[in-house]
Protein backbone atom coordinates (compact mmCIF):
# COMPACT_ATOMS: atom_id res chain seq x y z
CA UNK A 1 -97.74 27.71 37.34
CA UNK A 2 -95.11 30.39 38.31
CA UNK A 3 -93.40 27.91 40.77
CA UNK A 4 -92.86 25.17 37.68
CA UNK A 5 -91.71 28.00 35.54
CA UNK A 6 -89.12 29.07 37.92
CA UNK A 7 -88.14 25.06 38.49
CA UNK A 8 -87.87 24.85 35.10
CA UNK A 9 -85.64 28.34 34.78
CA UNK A 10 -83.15 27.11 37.53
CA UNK A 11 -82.33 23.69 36.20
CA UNK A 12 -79.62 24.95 33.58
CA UNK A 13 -77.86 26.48 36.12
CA UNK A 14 -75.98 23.27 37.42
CA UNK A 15 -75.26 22.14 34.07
CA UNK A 16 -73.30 25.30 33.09
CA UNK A 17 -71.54 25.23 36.52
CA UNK A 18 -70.15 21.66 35.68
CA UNK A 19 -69.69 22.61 32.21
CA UNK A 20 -67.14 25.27 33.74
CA UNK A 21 -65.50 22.97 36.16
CA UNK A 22 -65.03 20.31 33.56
CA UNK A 23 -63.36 23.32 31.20
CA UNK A 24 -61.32 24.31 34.42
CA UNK A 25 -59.93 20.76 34.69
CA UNK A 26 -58.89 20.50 31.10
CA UNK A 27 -57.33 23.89 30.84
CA UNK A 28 -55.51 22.63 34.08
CA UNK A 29 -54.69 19.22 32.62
CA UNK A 30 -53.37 21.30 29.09
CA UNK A 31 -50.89 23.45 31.82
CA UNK A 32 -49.46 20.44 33.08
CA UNK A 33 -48.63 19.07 29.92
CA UNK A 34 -47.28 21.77 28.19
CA UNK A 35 -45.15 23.13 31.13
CA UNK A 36 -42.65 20.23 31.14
CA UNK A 37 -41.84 20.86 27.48
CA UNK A 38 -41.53 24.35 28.32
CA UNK A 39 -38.85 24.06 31.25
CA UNK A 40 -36.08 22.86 29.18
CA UNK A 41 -36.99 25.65 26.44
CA UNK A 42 -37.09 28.58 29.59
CA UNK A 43 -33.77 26.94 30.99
CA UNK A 44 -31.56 26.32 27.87
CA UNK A 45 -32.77 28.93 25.50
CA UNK A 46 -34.47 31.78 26.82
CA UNK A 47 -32.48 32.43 29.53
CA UNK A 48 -29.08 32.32 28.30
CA UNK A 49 -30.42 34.23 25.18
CA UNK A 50 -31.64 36.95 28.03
CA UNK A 51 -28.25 37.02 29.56
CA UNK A 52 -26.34 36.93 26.31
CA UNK A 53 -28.60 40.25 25.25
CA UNK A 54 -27.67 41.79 28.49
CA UNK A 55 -23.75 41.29 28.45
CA UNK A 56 -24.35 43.54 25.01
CA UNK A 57 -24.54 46.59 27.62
CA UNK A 58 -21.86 46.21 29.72
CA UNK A 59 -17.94 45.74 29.27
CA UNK A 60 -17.82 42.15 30.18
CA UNK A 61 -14.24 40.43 29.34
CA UNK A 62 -12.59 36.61 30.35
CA UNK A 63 -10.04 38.50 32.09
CA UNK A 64 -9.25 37.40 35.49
CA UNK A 65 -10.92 39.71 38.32
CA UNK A 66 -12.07 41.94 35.88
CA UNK A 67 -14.91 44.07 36.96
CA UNK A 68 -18.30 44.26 34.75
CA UNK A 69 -19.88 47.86 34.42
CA UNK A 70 -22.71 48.63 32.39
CA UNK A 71 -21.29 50.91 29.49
CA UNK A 72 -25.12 51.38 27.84
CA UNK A 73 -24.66 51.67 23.87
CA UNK A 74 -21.08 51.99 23.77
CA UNK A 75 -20.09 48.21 22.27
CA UNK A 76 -22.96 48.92 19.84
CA UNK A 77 -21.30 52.37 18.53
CA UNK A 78 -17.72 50.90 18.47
CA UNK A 79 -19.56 47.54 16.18
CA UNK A 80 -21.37 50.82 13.73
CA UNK A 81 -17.65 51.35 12.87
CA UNK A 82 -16.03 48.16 13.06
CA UNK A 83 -15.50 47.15 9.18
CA UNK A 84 -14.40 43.50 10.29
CA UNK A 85 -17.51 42.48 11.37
CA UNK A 86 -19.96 43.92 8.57
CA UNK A 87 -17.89 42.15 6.04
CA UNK A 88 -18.45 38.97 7.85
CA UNK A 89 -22.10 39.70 7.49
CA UNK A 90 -21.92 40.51 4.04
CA UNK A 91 -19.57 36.88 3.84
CA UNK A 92 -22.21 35.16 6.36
CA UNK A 93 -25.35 36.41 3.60
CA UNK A 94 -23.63 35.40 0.43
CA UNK A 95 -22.76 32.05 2.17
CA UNK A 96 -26.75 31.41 3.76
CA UNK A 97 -28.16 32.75 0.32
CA UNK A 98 -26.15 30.46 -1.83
CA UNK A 99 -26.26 27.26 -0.01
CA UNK A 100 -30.30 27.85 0.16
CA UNK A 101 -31.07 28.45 -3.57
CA UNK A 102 -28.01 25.73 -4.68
CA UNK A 103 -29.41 23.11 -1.56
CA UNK A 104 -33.14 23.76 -2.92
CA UNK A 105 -32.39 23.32 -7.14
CA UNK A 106 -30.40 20.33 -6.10
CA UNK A 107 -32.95 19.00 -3.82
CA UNK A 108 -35.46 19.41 -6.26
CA UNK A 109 -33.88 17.41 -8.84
CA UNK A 110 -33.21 14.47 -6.49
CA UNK A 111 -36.73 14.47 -5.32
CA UNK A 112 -38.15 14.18 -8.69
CA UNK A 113 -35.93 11.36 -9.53
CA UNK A 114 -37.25 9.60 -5.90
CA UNK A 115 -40.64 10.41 -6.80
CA UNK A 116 -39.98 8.60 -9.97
CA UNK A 117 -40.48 4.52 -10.45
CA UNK A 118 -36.72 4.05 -10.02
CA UNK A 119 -35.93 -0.05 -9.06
CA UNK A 120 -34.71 -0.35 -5.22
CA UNK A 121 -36.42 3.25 -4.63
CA UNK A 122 -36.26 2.33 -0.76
CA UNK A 123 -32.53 1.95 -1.01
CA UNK A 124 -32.33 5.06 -2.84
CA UNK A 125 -34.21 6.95 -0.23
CA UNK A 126 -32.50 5.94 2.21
CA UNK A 127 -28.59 6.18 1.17
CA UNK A 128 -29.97 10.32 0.00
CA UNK A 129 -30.60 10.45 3.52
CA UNK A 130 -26.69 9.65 4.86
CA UNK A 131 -25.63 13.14 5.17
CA UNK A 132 -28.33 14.33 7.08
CA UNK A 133 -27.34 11.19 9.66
CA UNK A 134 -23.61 12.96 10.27
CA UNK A 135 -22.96 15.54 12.28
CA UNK A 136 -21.48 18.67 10.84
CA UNK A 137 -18.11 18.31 12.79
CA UNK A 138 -17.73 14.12 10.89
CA UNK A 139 -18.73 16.10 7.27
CA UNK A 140 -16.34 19.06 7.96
CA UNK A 141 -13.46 16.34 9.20
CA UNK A 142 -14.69 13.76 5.97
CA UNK A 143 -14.43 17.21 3.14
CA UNK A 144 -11.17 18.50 4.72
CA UNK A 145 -9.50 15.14 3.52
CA UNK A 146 -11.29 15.41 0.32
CA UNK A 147 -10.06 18.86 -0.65
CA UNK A 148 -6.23 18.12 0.95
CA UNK A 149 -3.99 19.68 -1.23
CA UNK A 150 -1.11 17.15 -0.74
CA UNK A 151 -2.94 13.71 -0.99
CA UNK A 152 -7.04 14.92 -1.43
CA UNK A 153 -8.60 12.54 -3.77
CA UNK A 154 -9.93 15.75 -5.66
CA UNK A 155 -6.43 16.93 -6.52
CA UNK A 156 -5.48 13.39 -7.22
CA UNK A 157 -8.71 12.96 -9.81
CA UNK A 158 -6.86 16.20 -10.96
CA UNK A 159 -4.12 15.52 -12.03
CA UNK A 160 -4.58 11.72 -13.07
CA UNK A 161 -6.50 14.18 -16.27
CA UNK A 162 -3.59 16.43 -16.25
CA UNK A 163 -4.86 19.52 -14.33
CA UNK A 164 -2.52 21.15 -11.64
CA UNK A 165 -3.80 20.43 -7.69
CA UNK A 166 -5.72 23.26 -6.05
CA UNK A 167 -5.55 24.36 -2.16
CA UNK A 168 -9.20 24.32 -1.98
CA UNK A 169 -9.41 25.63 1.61
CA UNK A 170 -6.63 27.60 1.27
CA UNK A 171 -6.61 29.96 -1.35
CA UNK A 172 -8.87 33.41 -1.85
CA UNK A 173 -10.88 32.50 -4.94
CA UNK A 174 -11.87 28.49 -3.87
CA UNK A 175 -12.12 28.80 -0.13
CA UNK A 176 -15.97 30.41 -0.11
CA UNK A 177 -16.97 28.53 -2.78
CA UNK A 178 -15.38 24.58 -1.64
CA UNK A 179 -17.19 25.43 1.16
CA UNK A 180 -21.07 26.36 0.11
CA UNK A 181 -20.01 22.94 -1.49
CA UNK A 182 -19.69 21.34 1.88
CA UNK A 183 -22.86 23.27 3.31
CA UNK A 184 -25.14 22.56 0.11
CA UNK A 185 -24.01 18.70 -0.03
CA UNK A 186 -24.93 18.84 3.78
CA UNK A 187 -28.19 20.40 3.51
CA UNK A 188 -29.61 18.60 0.70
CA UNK A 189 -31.25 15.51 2.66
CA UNK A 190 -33.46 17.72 4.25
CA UNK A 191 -34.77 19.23 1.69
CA UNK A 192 -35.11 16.68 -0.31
CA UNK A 193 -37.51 14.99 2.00
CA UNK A 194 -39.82 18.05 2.82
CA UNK A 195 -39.93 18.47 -1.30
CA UNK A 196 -40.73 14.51 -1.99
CA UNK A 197 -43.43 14.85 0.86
CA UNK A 198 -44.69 17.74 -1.48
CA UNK A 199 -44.85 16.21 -4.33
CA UNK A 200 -46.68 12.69 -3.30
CA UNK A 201 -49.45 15.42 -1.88
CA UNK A 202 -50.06 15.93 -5.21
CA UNK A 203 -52.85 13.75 -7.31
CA UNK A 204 -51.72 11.44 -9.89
CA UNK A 205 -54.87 12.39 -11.61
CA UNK A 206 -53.33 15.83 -12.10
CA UNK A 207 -50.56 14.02 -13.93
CA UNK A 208 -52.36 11.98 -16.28
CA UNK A 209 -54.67 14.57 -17.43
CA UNK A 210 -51.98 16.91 -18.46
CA UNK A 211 -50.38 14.15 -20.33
CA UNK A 212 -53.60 13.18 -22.04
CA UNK A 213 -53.44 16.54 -23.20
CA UNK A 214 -49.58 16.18 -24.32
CA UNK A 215 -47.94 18.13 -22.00
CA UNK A 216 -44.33 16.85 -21.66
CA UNK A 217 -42.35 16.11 -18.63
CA UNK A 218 -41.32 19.57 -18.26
CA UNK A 219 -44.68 21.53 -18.92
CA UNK A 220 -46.07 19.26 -16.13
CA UNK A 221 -43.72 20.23 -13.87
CA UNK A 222 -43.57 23.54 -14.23
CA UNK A 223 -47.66 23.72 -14.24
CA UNK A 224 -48.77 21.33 -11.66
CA UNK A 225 -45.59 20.24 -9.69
CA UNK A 226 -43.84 23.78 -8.98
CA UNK A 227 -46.91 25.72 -8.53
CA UNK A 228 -48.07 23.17 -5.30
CA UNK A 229 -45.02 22.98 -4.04
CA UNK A 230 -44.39 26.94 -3.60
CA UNK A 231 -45.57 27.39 -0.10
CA UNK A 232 -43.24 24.27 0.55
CA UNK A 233 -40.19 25.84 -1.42
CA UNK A 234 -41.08 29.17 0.77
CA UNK A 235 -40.54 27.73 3.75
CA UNK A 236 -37.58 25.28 3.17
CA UNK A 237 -35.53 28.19 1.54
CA UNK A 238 -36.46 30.68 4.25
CA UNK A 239 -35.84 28.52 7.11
CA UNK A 240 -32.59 26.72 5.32
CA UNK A 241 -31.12 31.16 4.94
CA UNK A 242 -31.72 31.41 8.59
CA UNK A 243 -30.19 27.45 9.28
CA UNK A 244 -27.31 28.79 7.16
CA UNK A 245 -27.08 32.11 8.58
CA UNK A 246 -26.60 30.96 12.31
CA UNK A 247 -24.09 27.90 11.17
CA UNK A 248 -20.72 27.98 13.51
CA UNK A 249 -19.41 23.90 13.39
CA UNK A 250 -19.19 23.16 9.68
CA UNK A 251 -16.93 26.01 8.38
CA UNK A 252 -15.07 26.49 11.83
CA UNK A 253 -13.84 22.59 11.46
CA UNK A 254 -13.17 23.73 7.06
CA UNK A 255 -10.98 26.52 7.63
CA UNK A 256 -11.91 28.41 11.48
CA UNK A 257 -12.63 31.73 9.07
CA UNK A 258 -9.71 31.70 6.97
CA UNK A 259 -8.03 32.45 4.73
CA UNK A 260 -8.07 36.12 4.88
CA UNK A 261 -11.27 36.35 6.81
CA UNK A 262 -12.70 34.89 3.43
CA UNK A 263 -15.07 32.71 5.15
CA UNK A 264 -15.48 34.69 8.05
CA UNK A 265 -19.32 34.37 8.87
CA UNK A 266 -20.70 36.55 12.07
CA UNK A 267 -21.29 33.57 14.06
CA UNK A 268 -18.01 32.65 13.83
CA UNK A 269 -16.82 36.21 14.04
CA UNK A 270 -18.50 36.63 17.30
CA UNK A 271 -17.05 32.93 18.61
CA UNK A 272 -13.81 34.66 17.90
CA UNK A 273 -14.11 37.57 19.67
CA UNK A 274 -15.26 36.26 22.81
CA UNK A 275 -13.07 33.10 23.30
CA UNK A 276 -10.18 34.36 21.48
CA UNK A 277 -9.91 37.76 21.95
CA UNK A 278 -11.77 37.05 25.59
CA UNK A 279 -14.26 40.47 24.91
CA UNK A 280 -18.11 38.54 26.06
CA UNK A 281 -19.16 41.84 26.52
CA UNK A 282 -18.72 43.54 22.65
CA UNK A 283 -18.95 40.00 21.01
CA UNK A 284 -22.42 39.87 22.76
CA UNK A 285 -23.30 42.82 21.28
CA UNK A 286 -22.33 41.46 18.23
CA UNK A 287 -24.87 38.34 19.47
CA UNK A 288 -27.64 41.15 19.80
CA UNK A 289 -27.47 42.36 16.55
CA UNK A 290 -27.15 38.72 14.80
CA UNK A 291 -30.92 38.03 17.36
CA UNK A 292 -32.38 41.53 15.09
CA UNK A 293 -31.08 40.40 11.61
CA UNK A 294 -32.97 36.88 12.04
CA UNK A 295 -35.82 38.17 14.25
CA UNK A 296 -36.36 40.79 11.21
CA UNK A 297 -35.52 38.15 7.95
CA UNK A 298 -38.16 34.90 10.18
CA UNK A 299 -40.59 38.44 10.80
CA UNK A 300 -40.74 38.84 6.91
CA UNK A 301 -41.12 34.94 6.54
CA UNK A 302 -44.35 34.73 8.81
CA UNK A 303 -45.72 37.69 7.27
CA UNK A 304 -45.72 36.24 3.85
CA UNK A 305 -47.30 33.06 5.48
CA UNK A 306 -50.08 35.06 7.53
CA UNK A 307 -50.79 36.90 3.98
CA UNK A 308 -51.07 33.83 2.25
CA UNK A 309 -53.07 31.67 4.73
CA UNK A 310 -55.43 35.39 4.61
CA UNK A 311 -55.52 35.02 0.92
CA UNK A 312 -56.41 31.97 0.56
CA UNK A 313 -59.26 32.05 3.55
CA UNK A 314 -60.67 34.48 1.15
C-alpha cells in the first residue's frame, strides 16, 4: 500500500521537469527573437545617445588636434546663463504647443468629414494622406516657393485682390507663425488617421439613439464622439508636442533659425553650435538638457496613462 502511494507521489515529478524545459525553450526562443530587433536600437540609438550625454562633461570642440578633458559641470553652468539658448526653448515650446493643438482641431475636423458618407471617400482618404508621404526637407523646399516674396503664389493671390506682398519667412511678426503653418499642414495626416480610427471604434448604435432623442450634430459630438476619443486625443497631442519639440529638417530648410533667432528652436540651436560654431562638447550639453525636458514632459504623459488604465481597472 505504501509502495503504490509513493509510485503514485513520484509520477508528477517528470511532468513538471518537462514543463520547465519546455518554458526554458520558449523563453530561449522569445531571446532570439527579440534580440535582432534590439541590435539596431543598442547600435543606432542608445549608444550614440550615451556618448552624446557624455561629451556634455568634457570640452570637446571640431578643432583640429584639439585635446578633450573632462571639465565636469562647467558647460552646464555657462548654458544656466546663456540667454540665447533659453529663448530658443521658450521659441521651440510655443512652436511644439501650437502646431499640436492647431494639427489636432484641424485633424479633427477632417476626420469627421472622412468619417462622413462623402462620394469617392477612398479618394478622399487617400489624397489627406499626401503630406504625410513627403519628407520634411520636399515640404520645406515646396512652402519656401509658396511664401517667395518676389514670385510666391501667396503674394501673387495678394495682390491680384489688391493687398501689398509679405516676406513671409523673412520678417519678425510672419516668420513663427508661416511656419507652425508649414509644421501643422505637415502634421495633420497623421492625426487625422489615428482620430478616424477613433471614431469608427465607436458604435453606430450610439449615434442613432442620440438622434432618436434629437440631439443634433453637434450635441452628438460633443457627448459621444469627443468623450471616446480623449485617451486618443491624449496621446496624439502629447506625442505630436514631443514630435514637434525635437523637429530640426522642416524649419532649418524654412529659414535655418532666422530671422533674428525668431525661429530659433533648441534642436536647431544645438545643430548650430556644434557644426557651426564647432563646440560638440557645450552643444552636447545643450543635447543633455533637451534628453531631461522630454524624458520629464513623455514621464508626465505615461503617468496620466498608468492613472487612467488604474482608474479604469477599478
Amino acid at each position: 500500500m505504501s509502495t503504490a502511494t509513493k509510485t503514485d507521489r513520484s509520477v508528477p515529478a517528470p511532468r513538471t521537469k518537462k514543463l520547465g524545459h519546455r518554458a526554458r525553450a520558449q523563453r530561449k526562443e522569445a531571446i532570439a527573437l527579440v534580440v535582432p530587433a534590439l541590435l539596431p536600437i543598442i547600435i543606432f540609438s542608445l549608444i550614440p545617445l550615451v556618448s552624446g550625454v557624455a561629451l556634455g562633461f568634457t570640452n570637446a570642440t571640431l578643432k583640429r588636434n584639439a585635446e578633450i578633458e573632462f571639465i565636469g559641470f562647467g558647460n552646464f553652468i555657462e548654458l544656466l546663463g546663456d540667454d540665447r539658448f533659453w529663448g530658443s526653448f521658450g521659441i521651440g515650446i510655443v512652436w511644439a504647443g501650437s502646431v499640436a493643438l492647431l494639427t489636432l482641431v484641424c485633424a479633427m475636423g477632417l476626420a469627421l468629414l472622412l468619417n462622413s458618407d462623402l462620394r469617392l471617400k477612398g479618394l478622399t482618404r487617400v489624397l489627406a494622406l499626401i503630406p504625410w508621404a513627403m519628407p520634411p526637407v520636399v515640404i520645406a523646399i515646396v512652402w519656401r516657393m509658396i511664401y517667395n516674396p518676389n514670385s510666391g503664389p501667396l503674394n501673387g493671390a495678394l495682390e491680384a485682390v489688391g493687398i501689398p506682398g509679405v516676406n513671409w519667412l523673412g520678417d519678425f511678426s510672419t516668420a513663427l507663425p508661416a511656419v507652425i503653418v508649414v509644421g501643422v499642414w505637415a502634421g495633420i495626416p497623421q492625426t487625422t488617421v489615428l482620430l478616424l480610427a477613433g471614431m469608427q471604434s465607436i458604435s453606430a448604435e450610439q449615434h442613432e439613439a442620440a438622434a432618436v432623442d434629437g440631439a443634433g450634430a453637434f450635441r452628438r459630438f460633443w457627448h459621444i464622439t469627443l468623450p471616446a476619443l480623449r485617451p486618443v486625443i491624449i496621446a496624439v497631442t502629447a506625442l505630436d508636442f514631443i514630435w514637434q519639440f525635437n523637429s530640426f529638417g522642416l524649419i532649418y530648410v524654412l529659414t535655418e533659425g532666422g530671422p533674428g533667432g525668431k525661429t530659433m528652436i533648441p534642436p536647431l540651436f544645438t545643430y548650430l553650435e556644434a557644426f557651426r560654431n564647432r563646440e560638440i562638447g557645450y552643444a552636447s550639453a545643450m543635447g543633455d538638457v533637451l534628453v531631461v525636458a522630454i524624458m520629464l514632459i513623455l514621464s508626465l504623459y505615461l503617468i496620466h496613462q498608468f492613472r487612467q488604465n488604474k482608474g479604469a481597472r477599478s
